[in-house]
N, C-alpha and C. Protein backbone atom coordinates (compact mmCIF):
# COMPACT_ATOMS: atom_id res chain seq x y z
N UNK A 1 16.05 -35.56 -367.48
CA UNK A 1 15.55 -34.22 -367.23
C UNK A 1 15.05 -33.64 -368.54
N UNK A 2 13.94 -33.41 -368.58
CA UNK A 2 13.07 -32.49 -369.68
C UNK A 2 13.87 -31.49 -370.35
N UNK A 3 14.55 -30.82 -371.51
CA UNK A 3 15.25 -29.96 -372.06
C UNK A 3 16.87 -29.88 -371.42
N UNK A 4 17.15 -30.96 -371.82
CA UNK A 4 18.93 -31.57 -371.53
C UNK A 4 18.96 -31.80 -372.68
N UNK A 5 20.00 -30.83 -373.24
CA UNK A 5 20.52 -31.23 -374.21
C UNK A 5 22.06 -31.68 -374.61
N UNK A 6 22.20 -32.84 -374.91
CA UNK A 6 23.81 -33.25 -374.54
C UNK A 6 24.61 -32.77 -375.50
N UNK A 7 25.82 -32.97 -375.45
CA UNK A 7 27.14 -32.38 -376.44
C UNK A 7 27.30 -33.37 -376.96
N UNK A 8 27.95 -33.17 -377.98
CA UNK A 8 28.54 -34.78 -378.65
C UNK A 8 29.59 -35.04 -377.62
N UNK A 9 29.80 -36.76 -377.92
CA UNK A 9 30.81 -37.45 -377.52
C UNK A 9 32.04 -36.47 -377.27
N UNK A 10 32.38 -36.95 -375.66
CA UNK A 10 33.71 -36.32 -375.04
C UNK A 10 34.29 -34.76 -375.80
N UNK A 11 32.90 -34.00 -375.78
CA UNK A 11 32.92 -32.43 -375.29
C UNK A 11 33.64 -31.97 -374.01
N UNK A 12 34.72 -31.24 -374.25
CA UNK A 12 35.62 -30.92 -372.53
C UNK A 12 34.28 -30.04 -371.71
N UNK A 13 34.33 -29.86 -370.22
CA UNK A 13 34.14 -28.46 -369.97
C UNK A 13 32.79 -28.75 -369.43
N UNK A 14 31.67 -29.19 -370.11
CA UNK A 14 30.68 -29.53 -369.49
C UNK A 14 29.83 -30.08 -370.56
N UNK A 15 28.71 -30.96 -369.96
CA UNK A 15 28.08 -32.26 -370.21
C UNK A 15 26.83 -31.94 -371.43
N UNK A 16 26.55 -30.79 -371.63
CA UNK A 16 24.98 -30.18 -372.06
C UNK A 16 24.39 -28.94 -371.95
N UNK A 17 23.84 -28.67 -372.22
CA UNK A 17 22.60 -27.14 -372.38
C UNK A 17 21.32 -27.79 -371.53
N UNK A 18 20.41 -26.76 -371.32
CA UNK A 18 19.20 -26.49 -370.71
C UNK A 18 19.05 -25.02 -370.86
N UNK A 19 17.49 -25.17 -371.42
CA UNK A 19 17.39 -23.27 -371.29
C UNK A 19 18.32 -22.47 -371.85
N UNK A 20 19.92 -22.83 -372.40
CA UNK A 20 20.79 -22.15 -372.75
C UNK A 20 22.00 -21.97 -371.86
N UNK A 21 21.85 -22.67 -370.55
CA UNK A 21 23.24 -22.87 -369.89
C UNK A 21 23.13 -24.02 -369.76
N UNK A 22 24.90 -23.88 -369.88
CA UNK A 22 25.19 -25.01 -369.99
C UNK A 22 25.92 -25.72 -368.62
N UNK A 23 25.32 -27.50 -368.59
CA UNK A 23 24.86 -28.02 -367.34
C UNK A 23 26.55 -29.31 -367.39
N UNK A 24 26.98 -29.67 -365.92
CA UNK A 24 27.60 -30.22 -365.59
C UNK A 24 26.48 -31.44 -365.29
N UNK A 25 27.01 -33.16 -365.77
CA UNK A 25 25.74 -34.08 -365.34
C UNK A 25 26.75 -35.11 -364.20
N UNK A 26 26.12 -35.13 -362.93
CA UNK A 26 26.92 -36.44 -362.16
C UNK A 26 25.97 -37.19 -361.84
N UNK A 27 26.42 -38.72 -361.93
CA UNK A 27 25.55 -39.81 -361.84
C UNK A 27 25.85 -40.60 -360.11
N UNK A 28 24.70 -41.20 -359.38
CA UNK A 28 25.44 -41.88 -358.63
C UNK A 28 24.57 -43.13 -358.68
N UNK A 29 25.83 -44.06 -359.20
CA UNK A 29 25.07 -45.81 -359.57
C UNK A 29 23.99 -46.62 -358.38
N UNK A 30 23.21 -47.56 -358.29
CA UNK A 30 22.78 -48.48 -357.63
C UNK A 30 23.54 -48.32 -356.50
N UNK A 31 25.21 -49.05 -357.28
CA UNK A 31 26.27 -49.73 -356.64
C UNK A 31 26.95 -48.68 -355.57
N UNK A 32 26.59 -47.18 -355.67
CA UNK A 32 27.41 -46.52 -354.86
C UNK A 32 26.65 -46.59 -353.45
N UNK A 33 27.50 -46.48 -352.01
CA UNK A 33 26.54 -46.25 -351.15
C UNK A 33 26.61 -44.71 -350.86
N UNK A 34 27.99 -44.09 -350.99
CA UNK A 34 27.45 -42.86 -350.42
C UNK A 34 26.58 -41.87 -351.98
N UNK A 35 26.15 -40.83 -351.49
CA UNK A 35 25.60 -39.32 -352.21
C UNK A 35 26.59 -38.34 -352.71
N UNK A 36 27.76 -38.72 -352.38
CA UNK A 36 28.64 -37.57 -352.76
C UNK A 36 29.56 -38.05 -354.02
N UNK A 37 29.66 -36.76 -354.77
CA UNK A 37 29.54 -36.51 -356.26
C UNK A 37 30.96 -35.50 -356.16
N UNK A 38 32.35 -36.04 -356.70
CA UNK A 38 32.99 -35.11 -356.98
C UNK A 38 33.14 -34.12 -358.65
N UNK A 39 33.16 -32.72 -357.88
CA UNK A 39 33.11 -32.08 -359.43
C UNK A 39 34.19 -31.26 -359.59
N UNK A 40 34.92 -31.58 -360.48
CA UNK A 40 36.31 -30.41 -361.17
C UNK A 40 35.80 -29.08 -361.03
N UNK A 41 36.78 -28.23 -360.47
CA UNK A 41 36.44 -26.50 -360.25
C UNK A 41 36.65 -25.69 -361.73
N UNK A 42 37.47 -26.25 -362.50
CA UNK A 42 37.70 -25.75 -363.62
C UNK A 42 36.46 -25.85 -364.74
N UNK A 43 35.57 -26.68 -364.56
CA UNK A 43 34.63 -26.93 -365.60
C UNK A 43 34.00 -25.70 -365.96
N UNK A 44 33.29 -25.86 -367.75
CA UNK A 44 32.58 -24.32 -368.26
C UNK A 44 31.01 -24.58 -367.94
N UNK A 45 30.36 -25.02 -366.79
CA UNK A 45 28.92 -24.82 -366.72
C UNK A 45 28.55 -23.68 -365.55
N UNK A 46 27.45 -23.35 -365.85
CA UNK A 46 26.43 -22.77 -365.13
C UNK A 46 25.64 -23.22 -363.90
N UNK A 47 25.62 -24.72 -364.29
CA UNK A 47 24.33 -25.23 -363.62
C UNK A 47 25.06 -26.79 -363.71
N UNK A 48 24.65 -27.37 -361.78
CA UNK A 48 25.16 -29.14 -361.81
C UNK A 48 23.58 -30.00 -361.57
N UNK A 49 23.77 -30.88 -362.65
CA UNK A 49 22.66 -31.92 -362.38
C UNK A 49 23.34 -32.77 -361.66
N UNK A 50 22.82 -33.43 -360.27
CA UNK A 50 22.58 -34.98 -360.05
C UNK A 50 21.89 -35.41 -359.75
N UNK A 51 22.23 -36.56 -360.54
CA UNK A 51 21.12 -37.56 -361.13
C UNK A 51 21.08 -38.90 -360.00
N UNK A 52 20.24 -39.45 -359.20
CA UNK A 52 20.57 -40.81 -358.46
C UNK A 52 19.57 -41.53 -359.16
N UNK A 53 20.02 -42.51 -358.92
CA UNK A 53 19.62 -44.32 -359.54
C UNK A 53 19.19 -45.48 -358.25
N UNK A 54 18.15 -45.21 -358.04
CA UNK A 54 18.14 -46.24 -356.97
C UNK A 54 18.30 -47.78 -357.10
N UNK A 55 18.54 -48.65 -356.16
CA UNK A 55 18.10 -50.39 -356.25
C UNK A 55 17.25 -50.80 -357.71
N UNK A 56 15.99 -50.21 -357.18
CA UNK A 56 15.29 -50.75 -358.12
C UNK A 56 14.56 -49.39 -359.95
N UNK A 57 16.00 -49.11 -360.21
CA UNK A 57 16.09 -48.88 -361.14
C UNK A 57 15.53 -47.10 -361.29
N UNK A 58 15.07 -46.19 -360.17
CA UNK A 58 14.34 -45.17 -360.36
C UNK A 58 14.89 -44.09 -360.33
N UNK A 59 14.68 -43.24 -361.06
CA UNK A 59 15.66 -41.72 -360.98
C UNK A 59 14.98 -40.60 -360.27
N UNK A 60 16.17 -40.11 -359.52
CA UNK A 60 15.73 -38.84 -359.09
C UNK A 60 16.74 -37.71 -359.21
N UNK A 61 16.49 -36.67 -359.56
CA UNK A 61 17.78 -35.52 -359.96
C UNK A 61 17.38 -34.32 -359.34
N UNK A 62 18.34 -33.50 -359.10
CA UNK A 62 18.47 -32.54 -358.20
C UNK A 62 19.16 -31.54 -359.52
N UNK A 63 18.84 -30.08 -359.79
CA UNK A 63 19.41 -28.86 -360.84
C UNK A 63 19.91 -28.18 -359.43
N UNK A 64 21.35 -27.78 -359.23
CA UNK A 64 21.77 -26.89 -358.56
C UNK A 64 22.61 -25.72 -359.60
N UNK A 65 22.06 -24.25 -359.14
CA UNK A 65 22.74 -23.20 -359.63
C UNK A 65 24.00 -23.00 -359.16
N UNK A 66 25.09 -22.11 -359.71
CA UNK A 66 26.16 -21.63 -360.06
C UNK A 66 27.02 -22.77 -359.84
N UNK A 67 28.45 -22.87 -359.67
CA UNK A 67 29.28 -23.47 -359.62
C UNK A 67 30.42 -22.95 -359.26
N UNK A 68 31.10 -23.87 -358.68
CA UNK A 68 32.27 -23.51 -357.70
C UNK A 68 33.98 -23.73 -358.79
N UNK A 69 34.33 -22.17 -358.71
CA UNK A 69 34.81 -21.83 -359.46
C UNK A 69 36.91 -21.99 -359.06
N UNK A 70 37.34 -22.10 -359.92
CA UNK A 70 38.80 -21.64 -359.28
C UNK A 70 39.44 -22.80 -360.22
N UNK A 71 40.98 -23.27 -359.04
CA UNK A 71 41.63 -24.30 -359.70
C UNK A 71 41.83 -25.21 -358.90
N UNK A 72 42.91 -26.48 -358.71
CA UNK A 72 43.17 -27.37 -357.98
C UNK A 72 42.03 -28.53 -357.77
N UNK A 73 42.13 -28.82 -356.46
CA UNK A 73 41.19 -30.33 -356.43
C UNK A 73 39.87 -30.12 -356.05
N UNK A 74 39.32 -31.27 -356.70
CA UNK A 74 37.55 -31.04 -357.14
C UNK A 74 37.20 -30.80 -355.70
N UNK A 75 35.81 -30.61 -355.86
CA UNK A 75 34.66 -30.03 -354.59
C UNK A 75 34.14 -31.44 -354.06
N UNK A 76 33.41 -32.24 -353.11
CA UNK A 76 32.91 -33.01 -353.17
C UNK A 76 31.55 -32.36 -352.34
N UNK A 77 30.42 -32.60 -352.93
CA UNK A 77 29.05 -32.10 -352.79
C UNK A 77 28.54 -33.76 -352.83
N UNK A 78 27.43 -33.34 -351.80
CA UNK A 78 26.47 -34.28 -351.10
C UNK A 78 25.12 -34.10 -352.44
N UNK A 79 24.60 -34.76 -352.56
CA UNK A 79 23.32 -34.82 -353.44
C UNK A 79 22.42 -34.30 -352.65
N UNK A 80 22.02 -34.32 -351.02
CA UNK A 80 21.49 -33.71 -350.82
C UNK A 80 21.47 -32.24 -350.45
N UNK A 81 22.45 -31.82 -350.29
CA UNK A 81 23.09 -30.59 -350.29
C UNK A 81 22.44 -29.65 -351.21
N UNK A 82 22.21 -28.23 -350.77
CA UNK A 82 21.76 -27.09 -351.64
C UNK A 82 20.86 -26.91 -352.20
């Protein structure tokens, strides 16, 4: 993604900047079959990238605003979702 800017190595909280908020990044491999992406409620971003990887090597990413806030066990969000 064009103006991702990452944190150094194993930054808590969240993955990078864009624009000045800062972005949560989830990946989903070749190897996965489903779309769904679990994300910790506690994290410090603004904004979730995911990123998919198809078969033959091609990316496609999705920027979703705000984030789901609180404590306890992560959210699980669909990539195509939102």
């Amino acid at each position: 993604m064009p103006g991702l800017r990452r944190h150094v190595t194993h930054l808590p909280r969240s993955d990078g900047t864009t624009n000045g908020k800062l972005v949560e990044v989830k990946t989903i491999s070749p190897e996965k079959s489903s779309d769904v992406v679990l994300v910790k409620r506690q994290g410090d971003f603004m904004q979730l990238l995911i990123v998919r990887i198809d078969q033959d090597f091609q990316f496609k990413s999705k920027l979703r605003q705000g984030r789901t806030q609180g404590s306890g066990r992560p959210v699980s969000l669909r990539a195509s979702q939102g």
